[in-house]
PDB file of N, CA and C in Angstrom:
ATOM      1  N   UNK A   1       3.495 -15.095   2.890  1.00  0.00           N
ATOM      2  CA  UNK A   1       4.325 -14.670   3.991  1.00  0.00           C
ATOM      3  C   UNK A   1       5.432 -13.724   3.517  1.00  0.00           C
ATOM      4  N   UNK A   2       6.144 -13.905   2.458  1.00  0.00           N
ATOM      5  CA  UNK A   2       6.679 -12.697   1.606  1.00  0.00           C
ATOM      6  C   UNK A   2       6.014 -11.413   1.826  1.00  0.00           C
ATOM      7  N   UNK A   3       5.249 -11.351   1.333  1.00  0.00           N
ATOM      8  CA  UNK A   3       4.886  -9.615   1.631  1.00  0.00           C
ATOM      9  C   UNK A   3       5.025  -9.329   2.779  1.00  0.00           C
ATOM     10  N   UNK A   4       4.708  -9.939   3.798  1.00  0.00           N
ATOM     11  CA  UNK A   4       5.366  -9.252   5.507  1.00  0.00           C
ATOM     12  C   UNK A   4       6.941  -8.983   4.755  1.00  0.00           C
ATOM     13  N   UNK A   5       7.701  -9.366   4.609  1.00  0.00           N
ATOM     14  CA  UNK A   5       8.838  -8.727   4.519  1.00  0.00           C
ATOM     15  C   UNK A   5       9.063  -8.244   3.914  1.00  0.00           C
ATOM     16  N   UNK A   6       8.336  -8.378   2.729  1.00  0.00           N
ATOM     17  CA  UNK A   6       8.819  -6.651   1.494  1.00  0.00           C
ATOM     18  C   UNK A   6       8.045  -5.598   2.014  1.00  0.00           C
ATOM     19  N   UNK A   7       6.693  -5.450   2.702  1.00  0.00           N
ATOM     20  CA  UNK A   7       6.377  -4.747   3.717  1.00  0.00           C
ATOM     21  C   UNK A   7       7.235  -4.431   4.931  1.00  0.00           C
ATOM     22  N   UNK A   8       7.736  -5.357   5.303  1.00  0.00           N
ATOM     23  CA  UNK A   8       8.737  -4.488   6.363  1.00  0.00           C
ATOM     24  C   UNK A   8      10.013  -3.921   5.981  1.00  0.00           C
ATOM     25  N   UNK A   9      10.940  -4.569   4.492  1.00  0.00           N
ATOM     26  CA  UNK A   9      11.889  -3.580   4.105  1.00  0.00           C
ATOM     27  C   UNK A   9      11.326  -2.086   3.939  1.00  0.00           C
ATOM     28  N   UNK A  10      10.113  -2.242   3.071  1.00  0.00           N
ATOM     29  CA  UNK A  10       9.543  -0.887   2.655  1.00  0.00           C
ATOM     30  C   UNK A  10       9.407  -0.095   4.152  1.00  0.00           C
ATOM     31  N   UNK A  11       9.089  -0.665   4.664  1.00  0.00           N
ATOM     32  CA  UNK A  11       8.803   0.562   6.003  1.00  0.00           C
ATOM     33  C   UNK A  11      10.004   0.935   6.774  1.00  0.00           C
ATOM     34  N   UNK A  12      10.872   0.081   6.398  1.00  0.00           N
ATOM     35  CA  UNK A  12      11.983   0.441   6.853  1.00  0.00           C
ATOM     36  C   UNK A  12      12.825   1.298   6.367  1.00  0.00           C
ATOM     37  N   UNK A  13      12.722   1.176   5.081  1.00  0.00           N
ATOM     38  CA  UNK A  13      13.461   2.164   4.211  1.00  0.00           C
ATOM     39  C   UNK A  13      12.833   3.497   4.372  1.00  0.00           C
ATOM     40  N   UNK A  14      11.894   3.330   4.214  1.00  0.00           N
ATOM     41  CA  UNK A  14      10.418   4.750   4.460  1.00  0.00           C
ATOM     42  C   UNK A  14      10.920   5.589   5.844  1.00  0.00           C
ATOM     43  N   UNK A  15      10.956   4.943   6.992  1.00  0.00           N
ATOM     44  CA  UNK A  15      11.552   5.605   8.041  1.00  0.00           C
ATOM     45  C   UNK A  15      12.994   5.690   8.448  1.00  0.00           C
ATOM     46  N   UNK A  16      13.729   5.072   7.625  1.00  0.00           N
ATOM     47  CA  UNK A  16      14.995   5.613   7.864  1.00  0.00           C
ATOM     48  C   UNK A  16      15.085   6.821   6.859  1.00  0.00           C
ATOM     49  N   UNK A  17      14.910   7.055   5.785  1.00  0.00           N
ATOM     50  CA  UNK A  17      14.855   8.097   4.673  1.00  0.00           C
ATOM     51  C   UNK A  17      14.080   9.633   5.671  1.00  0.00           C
ATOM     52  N   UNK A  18      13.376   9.012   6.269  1.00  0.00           N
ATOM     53  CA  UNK A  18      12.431  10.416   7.211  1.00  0.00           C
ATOM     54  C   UNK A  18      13.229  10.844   8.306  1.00  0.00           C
ATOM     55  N   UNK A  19      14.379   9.489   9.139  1.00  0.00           N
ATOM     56  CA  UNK A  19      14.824   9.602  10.391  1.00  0.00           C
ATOM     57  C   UNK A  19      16.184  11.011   9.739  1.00  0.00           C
ATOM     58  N   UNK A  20      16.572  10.560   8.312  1.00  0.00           N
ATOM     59  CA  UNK A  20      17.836  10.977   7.822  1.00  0.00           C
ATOM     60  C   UNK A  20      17.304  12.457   7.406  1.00  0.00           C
ATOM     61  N   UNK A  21      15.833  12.216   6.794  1.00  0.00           N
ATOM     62  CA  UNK A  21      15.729  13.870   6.410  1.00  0.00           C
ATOM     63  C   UNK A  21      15.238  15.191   7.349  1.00  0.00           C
ATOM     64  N   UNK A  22      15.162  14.453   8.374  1.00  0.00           N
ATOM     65  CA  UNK A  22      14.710  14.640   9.750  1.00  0.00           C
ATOM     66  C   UNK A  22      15.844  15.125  10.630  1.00  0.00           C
ATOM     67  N   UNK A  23      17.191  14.663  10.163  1.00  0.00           N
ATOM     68  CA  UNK A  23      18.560  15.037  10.781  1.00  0.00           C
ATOM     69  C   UNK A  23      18.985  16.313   9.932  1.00  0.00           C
ATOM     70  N   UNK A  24      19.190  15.731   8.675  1.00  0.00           N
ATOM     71  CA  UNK A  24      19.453  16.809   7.856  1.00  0.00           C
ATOM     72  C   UNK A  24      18.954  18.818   8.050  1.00  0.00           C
ATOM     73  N   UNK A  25      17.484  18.346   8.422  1.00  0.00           N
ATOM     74  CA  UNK A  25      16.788  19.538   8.026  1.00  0.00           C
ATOM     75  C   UNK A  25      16.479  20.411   9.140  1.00  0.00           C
ATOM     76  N   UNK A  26      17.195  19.546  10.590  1.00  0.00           N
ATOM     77  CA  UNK A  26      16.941  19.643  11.695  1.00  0.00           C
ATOM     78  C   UNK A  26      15.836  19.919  12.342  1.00  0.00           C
ATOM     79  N   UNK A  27      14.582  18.881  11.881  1.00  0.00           N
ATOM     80  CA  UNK A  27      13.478  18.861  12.406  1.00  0.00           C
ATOM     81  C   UNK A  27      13.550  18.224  14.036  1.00  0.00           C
ATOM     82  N   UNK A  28      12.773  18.906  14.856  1.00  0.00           N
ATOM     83  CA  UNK A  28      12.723  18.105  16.090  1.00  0.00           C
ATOM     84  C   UNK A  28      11.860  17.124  16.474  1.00  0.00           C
ATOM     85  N   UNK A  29      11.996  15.870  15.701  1.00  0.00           N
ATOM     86  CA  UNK A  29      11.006  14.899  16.010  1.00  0.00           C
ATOM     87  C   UNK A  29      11.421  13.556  16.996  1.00  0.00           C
ATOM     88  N   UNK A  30      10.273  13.044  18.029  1.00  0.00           N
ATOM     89  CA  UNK A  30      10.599  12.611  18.519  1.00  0.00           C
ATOM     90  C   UNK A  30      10.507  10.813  18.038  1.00  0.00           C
ATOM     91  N   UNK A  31      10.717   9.804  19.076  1.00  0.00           N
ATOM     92  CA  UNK A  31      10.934   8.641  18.496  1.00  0.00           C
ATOM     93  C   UNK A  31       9.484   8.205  18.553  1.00  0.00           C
ATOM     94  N   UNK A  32       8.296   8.637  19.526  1.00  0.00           N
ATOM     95  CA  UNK A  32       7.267   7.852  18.783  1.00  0.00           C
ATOM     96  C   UNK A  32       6.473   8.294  17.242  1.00  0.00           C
ATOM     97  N   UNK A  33       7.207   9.604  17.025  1.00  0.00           N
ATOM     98  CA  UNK A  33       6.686  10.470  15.694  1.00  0.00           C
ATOM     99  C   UNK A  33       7.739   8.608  14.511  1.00  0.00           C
ATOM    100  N   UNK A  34       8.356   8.537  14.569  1.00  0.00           N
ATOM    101  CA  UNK A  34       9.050   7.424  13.848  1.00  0.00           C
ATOM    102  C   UNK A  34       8.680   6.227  13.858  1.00  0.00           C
ATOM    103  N   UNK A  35       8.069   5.937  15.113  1.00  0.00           N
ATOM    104  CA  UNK A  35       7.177   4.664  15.216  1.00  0.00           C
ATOM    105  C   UNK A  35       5.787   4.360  14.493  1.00  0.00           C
ATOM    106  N   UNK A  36       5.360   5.802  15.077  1.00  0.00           N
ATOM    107  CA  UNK A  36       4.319   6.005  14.308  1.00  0.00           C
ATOM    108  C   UNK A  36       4.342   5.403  12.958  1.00  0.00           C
ATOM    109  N   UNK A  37       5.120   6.592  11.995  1.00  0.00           N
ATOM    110  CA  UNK A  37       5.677   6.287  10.820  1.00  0.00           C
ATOM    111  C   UNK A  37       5.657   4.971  10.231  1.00  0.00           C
ATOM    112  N   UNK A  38       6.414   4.009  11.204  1.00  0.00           N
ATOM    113  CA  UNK A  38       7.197   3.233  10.796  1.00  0.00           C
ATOM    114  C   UNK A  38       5.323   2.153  10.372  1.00  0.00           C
ATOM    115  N   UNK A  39       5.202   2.010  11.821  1.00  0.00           N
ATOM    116  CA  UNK A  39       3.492   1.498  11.855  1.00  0.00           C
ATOM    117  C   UNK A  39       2.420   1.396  10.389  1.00  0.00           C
ATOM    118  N   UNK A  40       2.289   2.542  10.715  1.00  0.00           N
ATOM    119  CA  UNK A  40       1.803   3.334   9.433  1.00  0.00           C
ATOM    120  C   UNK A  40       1.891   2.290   7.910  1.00  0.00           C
ATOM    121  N   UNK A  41       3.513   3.130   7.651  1.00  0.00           N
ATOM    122  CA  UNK A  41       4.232   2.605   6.672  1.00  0.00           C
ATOM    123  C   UNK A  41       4.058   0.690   6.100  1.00  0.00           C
ATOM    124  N   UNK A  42       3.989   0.233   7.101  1.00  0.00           N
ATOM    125  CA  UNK A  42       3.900  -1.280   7.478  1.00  0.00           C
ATOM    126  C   UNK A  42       2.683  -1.878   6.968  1.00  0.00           C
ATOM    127  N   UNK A  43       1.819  -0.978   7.480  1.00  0.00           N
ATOM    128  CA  UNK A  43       0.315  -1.190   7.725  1.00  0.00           C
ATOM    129  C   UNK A  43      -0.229  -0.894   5.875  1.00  0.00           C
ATOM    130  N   UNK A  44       0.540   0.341   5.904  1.00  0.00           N
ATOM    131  CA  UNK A  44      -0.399   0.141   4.094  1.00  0.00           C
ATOM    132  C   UNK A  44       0.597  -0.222   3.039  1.00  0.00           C
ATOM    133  N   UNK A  45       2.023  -0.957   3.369  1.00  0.00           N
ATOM    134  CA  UNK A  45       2.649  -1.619   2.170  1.00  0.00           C
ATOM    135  C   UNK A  45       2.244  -2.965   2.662  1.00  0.00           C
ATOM    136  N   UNK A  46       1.715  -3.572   3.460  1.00  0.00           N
ATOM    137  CA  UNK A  46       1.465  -4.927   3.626  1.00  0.00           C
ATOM    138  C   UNK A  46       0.187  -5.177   2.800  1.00  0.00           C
ATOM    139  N   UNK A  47      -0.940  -4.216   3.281  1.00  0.00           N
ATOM    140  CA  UNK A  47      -2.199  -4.139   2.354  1.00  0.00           C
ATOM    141  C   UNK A  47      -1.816  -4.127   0.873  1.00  0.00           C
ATOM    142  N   UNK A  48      -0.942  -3.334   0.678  1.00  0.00           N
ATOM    143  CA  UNK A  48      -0.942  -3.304  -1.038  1.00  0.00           C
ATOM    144  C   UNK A  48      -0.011  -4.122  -1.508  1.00  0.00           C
ATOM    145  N   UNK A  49       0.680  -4.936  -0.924  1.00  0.00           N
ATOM    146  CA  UNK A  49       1.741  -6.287  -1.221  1.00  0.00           C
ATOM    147  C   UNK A  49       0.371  -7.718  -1.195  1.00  0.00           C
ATOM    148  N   UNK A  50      -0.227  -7.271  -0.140  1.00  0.00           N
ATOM    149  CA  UNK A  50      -1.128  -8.615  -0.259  1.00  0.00           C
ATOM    150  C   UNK A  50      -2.023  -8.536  -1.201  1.00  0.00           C
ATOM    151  N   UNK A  51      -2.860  -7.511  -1.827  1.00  0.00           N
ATOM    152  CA  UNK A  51      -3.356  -6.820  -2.824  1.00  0.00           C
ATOM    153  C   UNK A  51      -3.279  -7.572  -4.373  1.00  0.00           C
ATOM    154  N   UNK A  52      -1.590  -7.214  -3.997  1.00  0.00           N
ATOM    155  CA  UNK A  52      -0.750  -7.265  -5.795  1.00  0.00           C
ATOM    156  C   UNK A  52      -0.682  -8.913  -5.584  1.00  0.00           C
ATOM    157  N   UNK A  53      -0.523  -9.485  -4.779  1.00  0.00           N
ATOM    158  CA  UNK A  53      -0.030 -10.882  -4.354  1.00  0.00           C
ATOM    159  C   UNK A  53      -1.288 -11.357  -4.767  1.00  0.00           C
ATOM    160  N   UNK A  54      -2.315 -11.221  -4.407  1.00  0.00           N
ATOM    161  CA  UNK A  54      -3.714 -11.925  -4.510  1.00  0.00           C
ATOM    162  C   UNK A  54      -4.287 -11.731  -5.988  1.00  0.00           C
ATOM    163  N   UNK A  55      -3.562 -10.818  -6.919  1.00  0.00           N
ATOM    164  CA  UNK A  55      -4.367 -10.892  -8.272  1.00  0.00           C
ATOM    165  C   UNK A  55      -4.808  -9.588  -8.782  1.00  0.00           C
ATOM    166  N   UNK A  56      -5.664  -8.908  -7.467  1.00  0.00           N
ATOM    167  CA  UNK A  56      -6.555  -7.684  -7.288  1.00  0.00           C
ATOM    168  C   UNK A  56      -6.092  -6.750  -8.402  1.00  0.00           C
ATOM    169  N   UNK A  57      -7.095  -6.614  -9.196  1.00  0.00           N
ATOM    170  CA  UNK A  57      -6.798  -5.617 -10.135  1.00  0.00           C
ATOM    171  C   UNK A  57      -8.232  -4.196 -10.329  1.00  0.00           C
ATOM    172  N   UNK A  58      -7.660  -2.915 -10.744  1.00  0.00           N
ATOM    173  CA  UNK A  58      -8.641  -1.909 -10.505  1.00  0.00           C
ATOM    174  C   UNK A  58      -9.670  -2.262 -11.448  1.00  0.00           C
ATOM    175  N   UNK A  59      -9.935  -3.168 -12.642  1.00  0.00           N
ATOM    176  CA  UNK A  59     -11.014  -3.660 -13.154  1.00  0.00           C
ATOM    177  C   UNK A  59     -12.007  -4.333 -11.678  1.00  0.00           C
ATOM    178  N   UNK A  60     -11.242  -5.151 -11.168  1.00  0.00           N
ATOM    179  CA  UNK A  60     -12.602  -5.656 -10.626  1.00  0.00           C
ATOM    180  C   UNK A  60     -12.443  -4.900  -9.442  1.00  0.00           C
ATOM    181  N   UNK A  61     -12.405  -4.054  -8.991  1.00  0.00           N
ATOM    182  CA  UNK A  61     -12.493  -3.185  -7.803  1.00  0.00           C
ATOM    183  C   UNK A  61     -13.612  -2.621  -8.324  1.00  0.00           C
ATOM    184  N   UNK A  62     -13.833  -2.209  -9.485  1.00  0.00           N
ATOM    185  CA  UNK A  62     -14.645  -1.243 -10.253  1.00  0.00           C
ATOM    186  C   UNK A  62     -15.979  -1.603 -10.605  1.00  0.00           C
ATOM    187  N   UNK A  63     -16.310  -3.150  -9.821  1.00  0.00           N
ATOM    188  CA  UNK A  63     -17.662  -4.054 -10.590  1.00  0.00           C
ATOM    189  C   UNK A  63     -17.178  -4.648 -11.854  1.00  0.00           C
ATOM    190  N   UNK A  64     -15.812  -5.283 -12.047  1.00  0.00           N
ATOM    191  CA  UNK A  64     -15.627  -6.050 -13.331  1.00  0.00           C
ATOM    192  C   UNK A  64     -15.373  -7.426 -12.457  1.00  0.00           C
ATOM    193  N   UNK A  65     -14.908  -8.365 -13.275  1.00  0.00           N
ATOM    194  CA  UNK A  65     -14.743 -10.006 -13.005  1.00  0.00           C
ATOM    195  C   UNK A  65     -13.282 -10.043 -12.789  1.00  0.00           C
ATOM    196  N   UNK A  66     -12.026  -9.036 -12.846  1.00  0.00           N
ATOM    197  CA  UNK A  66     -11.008  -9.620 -13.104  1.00  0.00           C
ATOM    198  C   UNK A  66     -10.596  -9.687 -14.995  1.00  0.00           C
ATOM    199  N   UNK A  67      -9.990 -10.706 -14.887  1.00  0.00           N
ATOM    200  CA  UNK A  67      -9.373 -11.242 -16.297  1.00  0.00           C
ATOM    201  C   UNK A  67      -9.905 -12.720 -17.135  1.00  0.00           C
ATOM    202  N   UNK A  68     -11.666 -11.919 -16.784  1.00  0.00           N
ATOM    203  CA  UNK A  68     -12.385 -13.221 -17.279  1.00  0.00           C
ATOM    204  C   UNK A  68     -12.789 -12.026 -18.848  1.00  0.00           C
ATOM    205  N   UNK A  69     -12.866 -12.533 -19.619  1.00  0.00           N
ATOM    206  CA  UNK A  69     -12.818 -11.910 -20.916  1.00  0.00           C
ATOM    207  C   UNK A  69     -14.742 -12.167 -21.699  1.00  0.00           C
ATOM    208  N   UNK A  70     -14.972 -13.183 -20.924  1.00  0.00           N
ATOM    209  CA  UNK A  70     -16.212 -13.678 -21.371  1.00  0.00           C
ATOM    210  C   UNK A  70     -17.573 -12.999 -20.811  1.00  0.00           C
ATOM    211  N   UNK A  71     -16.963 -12.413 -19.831  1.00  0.00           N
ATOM    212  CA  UNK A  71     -17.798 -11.767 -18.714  1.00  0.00           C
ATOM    213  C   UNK A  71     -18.183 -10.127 -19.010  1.00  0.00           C
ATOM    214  N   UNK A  72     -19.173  -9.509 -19.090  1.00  0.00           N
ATOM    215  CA  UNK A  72     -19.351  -8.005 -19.137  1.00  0.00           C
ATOM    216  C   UNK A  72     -18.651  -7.774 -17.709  1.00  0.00           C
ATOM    217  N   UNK A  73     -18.080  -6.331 -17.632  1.00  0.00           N
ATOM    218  CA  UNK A  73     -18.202  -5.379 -16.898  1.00  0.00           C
ATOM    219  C   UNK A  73     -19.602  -4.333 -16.506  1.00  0.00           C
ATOM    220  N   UNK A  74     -20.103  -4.210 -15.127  1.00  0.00           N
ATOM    221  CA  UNK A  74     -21.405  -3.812 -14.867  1.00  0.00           C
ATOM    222  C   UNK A  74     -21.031  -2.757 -13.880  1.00  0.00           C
ATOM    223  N   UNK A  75     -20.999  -1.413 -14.446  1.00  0.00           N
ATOM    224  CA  UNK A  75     -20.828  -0.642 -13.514  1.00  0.00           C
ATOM    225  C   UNK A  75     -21.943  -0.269 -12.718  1.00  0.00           C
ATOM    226  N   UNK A  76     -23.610  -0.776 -12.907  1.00  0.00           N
ATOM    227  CA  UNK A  76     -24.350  -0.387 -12.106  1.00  0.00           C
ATOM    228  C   UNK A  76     -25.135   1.002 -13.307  1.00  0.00           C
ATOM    229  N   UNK A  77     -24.521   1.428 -14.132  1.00  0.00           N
ATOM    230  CA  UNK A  77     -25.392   2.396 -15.149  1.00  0.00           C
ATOM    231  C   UNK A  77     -26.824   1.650 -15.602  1.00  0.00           C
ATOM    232  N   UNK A  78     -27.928   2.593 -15.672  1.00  0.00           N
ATOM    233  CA  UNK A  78     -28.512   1.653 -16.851  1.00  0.00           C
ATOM    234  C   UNK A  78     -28.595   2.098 -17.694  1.00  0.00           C
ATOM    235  N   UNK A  79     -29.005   1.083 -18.935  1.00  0.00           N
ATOM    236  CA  UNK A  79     -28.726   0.966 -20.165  1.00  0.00           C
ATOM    237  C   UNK A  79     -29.680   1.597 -21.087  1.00  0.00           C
ATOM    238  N   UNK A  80     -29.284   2.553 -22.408  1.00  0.00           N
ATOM    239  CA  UNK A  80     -30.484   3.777 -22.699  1.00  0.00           C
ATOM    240  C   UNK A  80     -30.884   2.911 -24.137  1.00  0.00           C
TER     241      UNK A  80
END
């Protein structure tokens, strides 16, 4: 349940930093362009908080086991 909220600081920070550079630079954007954003933002730091939370590492994304040491990695090549 943590990552909902480091997911929602992050998106929060994410769209206030856009709302501010957005003032600054005097872009004319409106408030669902920020919602959007904000959505967005939410949507793929929650995925990658639950991600990091669960273990998930780019070995086994890749056809490996994780941090089993005993185990080959099988990328699907065959063998000459």
């Amino acid at each position: 349940m943590e990552f909902l909220i480091i997911a929602f600081l992050i998106a929060l920070l994410v769209t206030i930093i856009m709302y501010l550079d957005a003032m600054v630079c005097g872009y004319d954007k409106s408030k669902p362009y920020f919602l959007k954003l904000f959505i967005f933002t939410f949507i793929s730091a929650a995925g990658s908080c639950y991600l990091i939370r669960k273990g998930y590492q780019i070995k086994s994304m890749l056809g490996g086991y994780g941090n089993v040491p005993s185990q080959n990695i099988n990328p699907g090549l065959p063998n000459f």
